[in-house]
Each structure stands twice: as structure tokens, then as C-alpha cells.
Protein backbone atom coordinates (compact mmCIF):
# COMPACT_ATOMS: atom_id res chain seq x y z
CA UNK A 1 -110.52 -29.94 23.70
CA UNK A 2 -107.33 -29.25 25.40
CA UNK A 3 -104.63 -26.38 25.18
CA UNK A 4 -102.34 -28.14 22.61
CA UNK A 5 -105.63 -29.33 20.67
CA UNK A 6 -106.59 -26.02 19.99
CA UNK A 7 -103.16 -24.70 18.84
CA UNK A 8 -103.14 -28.13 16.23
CA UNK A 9 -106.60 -26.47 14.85
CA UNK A 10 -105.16 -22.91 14.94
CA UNK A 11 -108.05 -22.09 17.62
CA UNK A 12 -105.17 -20.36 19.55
CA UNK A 13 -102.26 -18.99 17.80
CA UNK A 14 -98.66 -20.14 18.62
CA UNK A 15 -95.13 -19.17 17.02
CA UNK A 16 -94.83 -22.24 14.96
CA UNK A 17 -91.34 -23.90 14.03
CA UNK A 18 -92.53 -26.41 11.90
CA UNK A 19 -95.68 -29.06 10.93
CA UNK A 20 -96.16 -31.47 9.04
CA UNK A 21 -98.84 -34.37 8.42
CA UNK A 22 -98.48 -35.65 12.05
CA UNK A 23 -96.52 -33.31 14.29
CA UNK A 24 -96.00 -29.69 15.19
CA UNK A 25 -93.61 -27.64 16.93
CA UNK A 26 -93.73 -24.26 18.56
CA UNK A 27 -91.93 -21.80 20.76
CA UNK A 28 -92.88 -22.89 24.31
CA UNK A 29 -94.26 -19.36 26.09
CA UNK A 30 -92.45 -19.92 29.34
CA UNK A 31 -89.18 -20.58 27.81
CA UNK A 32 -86.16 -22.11 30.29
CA UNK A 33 -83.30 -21.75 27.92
CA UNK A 34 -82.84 -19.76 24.76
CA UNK A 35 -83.72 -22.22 22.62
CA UNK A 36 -87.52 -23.89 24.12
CA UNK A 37 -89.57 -25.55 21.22
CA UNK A 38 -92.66 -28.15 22.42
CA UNK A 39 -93.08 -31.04 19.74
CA UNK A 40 -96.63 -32.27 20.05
CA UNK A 41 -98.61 -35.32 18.09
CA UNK A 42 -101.36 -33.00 15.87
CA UNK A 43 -103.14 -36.56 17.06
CA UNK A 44 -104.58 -36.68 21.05
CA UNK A 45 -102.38 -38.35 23.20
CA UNK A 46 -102.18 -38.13 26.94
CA UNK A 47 -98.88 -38.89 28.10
CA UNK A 48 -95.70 -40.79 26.81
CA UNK A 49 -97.65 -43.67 28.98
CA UNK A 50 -99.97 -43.93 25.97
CA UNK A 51 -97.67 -43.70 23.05
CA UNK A 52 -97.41 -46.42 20.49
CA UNK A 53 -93.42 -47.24 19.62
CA UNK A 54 -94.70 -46.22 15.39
CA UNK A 55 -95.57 -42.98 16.66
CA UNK A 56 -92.30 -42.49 18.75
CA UNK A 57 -90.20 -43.43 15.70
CA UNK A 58 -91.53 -40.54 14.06
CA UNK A 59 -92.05 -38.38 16.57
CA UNK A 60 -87.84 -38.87 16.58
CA UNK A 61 -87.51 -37.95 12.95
CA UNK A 62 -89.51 -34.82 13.42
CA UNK A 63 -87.74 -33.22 16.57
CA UNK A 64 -84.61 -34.15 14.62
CA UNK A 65 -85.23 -31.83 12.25
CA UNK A 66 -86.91 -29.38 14.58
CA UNK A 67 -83.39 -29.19 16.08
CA UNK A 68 -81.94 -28.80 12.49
CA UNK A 69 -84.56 -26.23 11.72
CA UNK A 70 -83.95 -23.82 15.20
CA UNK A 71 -79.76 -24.44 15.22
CA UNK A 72 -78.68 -26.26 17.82
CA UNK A 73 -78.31 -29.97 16.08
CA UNK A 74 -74.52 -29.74 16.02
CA UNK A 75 -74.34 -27.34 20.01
CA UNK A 76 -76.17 -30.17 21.35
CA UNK A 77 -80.15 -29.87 22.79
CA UNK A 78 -81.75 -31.75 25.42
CA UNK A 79 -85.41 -33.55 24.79
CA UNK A 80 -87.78 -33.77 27.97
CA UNK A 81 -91.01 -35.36 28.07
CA UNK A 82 -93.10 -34.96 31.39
CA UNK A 83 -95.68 -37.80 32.58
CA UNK A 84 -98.44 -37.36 35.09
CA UNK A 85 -98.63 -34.48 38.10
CA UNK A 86 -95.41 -36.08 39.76
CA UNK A 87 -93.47 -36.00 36.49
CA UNK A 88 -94.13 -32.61 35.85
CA UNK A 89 -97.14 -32.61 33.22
CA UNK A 90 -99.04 -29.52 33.32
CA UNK A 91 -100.49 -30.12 30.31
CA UNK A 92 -102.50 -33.87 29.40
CA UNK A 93 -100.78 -34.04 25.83
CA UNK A 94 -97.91 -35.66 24.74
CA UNK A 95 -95.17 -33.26 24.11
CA UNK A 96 -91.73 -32.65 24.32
CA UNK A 97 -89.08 -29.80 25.64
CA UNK A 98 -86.60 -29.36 23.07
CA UNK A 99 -84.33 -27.58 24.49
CA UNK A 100 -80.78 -25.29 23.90
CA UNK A 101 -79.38 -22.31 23.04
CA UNK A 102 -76.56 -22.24 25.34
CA UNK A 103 -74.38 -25.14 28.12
CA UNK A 104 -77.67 -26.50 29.90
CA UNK A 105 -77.00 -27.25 33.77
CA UNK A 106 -79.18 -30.15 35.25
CA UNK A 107 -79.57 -28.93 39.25
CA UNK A 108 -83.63 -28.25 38.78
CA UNK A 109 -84.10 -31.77 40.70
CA UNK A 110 -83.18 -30.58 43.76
CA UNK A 111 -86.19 -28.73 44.72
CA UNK A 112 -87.53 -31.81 44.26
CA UNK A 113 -90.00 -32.97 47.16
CA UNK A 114 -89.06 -36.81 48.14
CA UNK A 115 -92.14 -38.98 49.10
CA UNK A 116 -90.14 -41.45 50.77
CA UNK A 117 -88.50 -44.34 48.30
CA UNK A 118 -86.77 -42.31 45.96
């Protein structure tokens, strides 16, 4: 079972946001901006690669109101999925970075390591 698995079945403990039926959301532990929620499927899912388009539509409606919920609908909030060990993914379950709090900058892709045909 993996990390975000066991916070679904409350097997680790997490500073929850909000849940319902199908999603959760929680305070990410390594936060990179004031505001740092994860949304997760309660359901397994690997990677956005694996998604079905019903889940996506409301996986939309839910971080919507996550962003409601935390205050930073109408300051504006940036959502970041990861996919596979080049994307980023540290963790093999769909979730997203909601993410605000204050004027985001975008210059993290610099360190970025270029294989070649970028």
C-alpha cells in the first residue's frame, strides 16, 4: 500500500483540508509556498498517465473548492501534477500541488538537467 493509500485509510495521519466520497486534500509536509495542499483520488491511481477524463472532471470540482476552502480562489493558486521520475513524481499516486499564499515565481526549471532534445 503506498504513502497516500495509507493517509486515505487514516493508517498515517495528515492535516486534512477536506474529503469527500472520492477525493481528499491535505497540507503537503514539505510545503513550497504558504499555501501547499495535495489533492489525491481516495481511489489508486498511478499517475495523471492513468486517469480517466470522469475522474478528472471531478477531481476539478474538488480542488475548486479546496481553493475556496484554504483562501486563495480569488489571489489566484497554481495546480501541478507530476508524472514519472523525469516529471518530478516522488510519490506513484495521482495527486496534485495546489498551490498559493503569496505572487508565485516560476524559475524552479532551471536547475533542470537537459537530456539532449528538450
Amino acid at each position: 500500500m503506498c504513502l497516500f493509500c495509507k493517509i486515505v485509510s487514516k493508517e498515517i495521519s495528515a492535516n486534512i483540508i477536506l474529503e469527500d466520497d472520492d477525493f481528499l486534500a491535505f497540507h503537503d509536509i514539505n510545503p513550497k509556498a504558504p499555501v501547499h495542499i495535495l489533492a489525491i483520488p481516495k481511489n489508486h491511481v498511478d499517475s495523471f498517465n492513468e486517469a480517466s477524463s470522469q475522474m478528472m472532471a471531478s477531481m476539478t470540482t474538488f480542488i475548486q473548492k479546496v481553493a475556496i476552502e484554504v483562501n486563495i480562489k480569488d489571489s489566484g493558486y497554481r495546480v501541478i501534477t507530476n508524472i514519472g521520475s523525469d516529471g518530478g513524481q516522488e510519490v506513484k499516486h495521482l495527486h496534485f500541488h495546489i498551490l498559493g499564499g503569496a505572487k508565485l515565481r516560476w524559475g524552479h526549471l532551471s536547475d533542470a538537467d537537459p537530456k539532449g532534445n528538450i
